[in-house]
Structure formats: structure tokens, C-alpha cells
Protein backbone atom coordinates (compact mmCIF):
# COMPACT_ATOMS: atom_id res chain seq x y z
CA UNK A 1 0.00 0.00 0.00
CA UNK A 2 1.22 3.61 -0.89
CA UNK A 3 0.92 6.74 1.59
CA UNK A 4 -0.85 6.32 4.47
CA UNK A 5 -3.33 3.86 2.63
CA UNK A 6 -1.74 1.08 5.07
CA UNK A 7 -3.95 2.84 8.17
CA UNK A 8 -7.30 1.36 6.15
CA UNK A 9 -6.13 -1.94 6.96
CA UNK A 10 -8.66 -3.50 9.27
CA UNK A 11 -6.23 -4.60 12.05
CA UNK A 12 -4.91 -0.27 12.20
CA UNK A 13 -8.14 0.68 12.02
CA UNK A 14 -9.16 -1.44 14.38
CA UNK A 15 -6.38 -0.95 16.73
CA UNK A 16 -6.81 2.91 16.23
CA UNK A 17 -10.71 3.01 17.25
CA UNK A 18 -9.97 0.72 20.06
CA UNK A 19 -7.55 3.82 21.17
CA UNK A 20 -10.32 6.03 20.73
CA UNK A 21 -12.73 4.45 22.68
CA UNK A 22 -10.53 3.86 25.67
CA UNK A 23 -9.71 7.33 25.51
CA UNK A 24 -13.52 8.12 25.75
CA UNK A 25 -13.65 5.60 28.57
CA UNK A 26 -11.05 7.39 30.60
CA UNK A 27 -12.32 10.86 30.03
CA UNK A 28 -15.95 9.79 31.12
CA UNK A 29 -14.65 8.52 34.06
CA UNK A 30 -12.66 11.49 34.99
CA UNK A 31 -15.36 13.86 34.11
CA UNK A 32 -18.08 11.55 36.63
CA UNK A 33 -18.45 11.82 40.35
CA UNK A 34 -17.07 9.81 42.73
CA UNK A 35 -19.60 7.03 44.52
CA UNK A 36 -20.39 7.53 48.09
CA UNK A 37 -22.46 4.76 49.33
CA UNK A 38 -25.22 5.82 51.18
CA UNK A 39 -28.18 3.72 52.55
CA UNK A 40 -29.76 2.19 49.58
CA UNK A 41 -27.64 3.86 46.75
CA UNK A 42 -26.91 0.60 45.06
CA UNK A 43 -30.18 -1.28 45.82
CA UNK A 44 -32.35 -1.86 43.27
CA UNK A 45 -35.29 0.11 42.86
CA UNK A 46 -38.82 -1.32 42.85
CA UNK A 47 -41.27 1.87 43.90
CA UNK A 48 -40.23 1.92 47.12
CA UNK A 49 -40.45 -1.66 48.28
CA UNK A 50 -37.94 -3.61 49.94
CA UNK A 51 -37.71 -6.53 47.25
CA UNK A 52 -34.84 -9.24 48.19
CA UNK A 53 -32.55 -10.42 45.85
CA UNK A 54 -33.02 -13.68 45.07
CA UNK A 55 -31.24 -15.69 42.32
CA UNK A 56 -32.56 -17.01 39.43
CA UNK A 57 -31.12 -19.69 37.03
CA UNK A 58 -32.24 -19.28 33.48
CA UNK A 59 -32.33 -22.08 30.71
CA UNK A 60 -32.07 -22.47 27.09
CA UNK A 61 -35.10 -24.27 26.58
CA UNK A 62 -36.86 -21.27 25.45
CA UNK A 63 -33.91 -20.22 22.90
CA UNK A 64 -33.79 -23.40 21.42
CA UNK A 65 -37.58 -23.29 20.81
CA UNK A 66 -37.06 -19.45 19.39
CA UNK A 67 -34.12 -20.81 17.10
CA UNK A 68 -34.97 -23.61 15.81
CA UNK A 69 -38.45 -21.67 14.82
CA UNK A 70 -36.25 -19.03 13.12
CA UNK A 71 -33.87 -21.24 10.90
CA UNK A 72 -37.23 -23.57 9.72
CA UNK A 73 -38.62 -20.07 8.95
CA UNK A 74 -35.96 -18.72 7.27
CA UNK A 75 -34.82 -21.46 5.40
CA UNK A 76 -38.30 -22.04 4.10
CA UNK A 77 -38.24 -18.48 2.81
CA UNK A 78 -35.01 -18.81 0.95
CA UNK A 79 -36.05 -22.19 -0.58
CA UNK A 80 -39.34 -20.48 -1.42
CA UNK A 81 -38.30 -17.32 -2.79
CA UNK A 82 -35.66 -19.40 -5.13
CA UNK A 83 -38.69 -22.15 -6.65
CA UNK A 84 -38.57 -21.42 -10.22
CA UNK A 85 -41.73 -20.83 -12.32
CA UNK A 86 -43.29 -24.35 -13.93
CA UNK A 87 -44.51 -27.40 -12.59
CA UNK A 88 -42.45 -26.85 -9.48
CA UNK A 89 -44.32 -25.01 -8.09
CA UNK A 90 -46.22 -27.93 -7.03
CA UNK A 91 -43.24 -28.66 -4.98
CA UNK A 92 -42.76 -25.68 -3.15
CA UNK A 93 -46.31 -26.01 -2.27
CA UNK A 94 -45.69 -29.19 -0.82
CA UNK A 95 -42.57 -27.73 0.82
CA UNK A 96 -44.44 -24.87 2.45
CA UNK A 97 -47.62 -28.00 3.68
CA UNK A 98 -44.48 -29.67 5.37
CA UNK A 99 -42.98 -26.53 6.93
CA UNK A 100 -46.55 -25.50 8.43
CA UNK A 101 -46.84 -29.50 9.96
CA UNK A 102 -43.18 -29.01 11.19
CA UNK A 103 -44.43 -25.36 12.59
CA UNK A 104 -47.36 -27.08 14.50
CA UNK A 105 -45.72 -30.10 15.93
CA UNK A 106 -42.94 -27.68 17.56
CA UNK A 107 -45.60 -25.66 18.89
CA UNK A 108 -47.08 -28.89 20.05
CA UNK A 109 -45.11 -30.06 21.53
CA UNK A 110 -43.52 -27.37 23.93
């Protein structure tokens, strides 16, 4: 690369932004007050009431559902949106009948 054309290499440009942002990161927390903690400063807030913390252990049960609904969806639009015109069509209604009975038994069955 000629010049300075080497600093719109991805790993400069990169590095470079990385700089910037730490910069902005210092200045912001130069520029903020100091925490004092006082009574319930870092309690959460819930209108006033005293709610206890309690903890809570998520699972992926509910992703997977989400996921696999979003790749049967999307691949079925991407197969449909590529059918060519003809007698295949017939297919890629047939396609779209399967997708729908895929559709229900996942809703079915969670």
C-alpha cells in the first residue's frame, strides 16, 4: 500500500478506534463523580419496596424453541423465494404443507 493507505487496513483501524474508545472511557470517568455509598444507593429500585434479591437460574429451553423456529422459517423463505416458475411449483407447495406441519408439531409439543 502507498501513503498512508496502510492505516485502512482493518487490524490499524481497528487498533486505532480501540484507542479512541478507551480514551472516551477514561475521560468519562474522569469527568463523573465519585460514589459515596449511602443507605440504599446501590439497591435496586422497585417503587419503594424492599424486594430481596433472590437468584434465578435461566435455561435455554426457550432459545432453542425461538431458534430452531427461526432457521425452519428462514430457510423455508429462501427455498421459497428461489422455486422457479413451472410445474415446481407444485413442490414448493408441498414444501411450504411440510414446513406448516413441522411449525405445529414444535408448537405442540412445547
Amino acid at each position: 500500500m502507498n501513503g498512508i493507505g496502510f492505516l485502512l487496513s482493518p487490524p490499524i483501524a481497528f487498533l486505532f478506534f480501540l484507542g479512541v474508545a478507551f480514551a472516551l472511557y477514561a475521560l468519562g470517568k474522569a469527568m463523573a463523580p465519585s460514589l459515596t455509598k449511602v443507605g440504599g444507593k446501590l439497591t435496586t429500585y422497585a417503587c419503594g419496596e424492599d424486594i430481596p434479591g433472590i437468584k434465578v437460574q435461566f435455561g435455554y429451553r426457550l432459545f432453542f424453541f425461538v431458534a430452531l423456529f427461526f432457521t425452519i422459517m428462514h430457510v423455508a423463505v429462501l427455498v421459497i423465494a428461489t422455486v422457479p416458475s413451472g410445474k415446481v411449483v407444485f413442490f414448493a407447495i408441498f414444501y411450504l404443507l411440510m414446513i406448516f406441519l413441522s411449525i405445529m408439531a414444535l408448537i405442540r409439543r412445547s
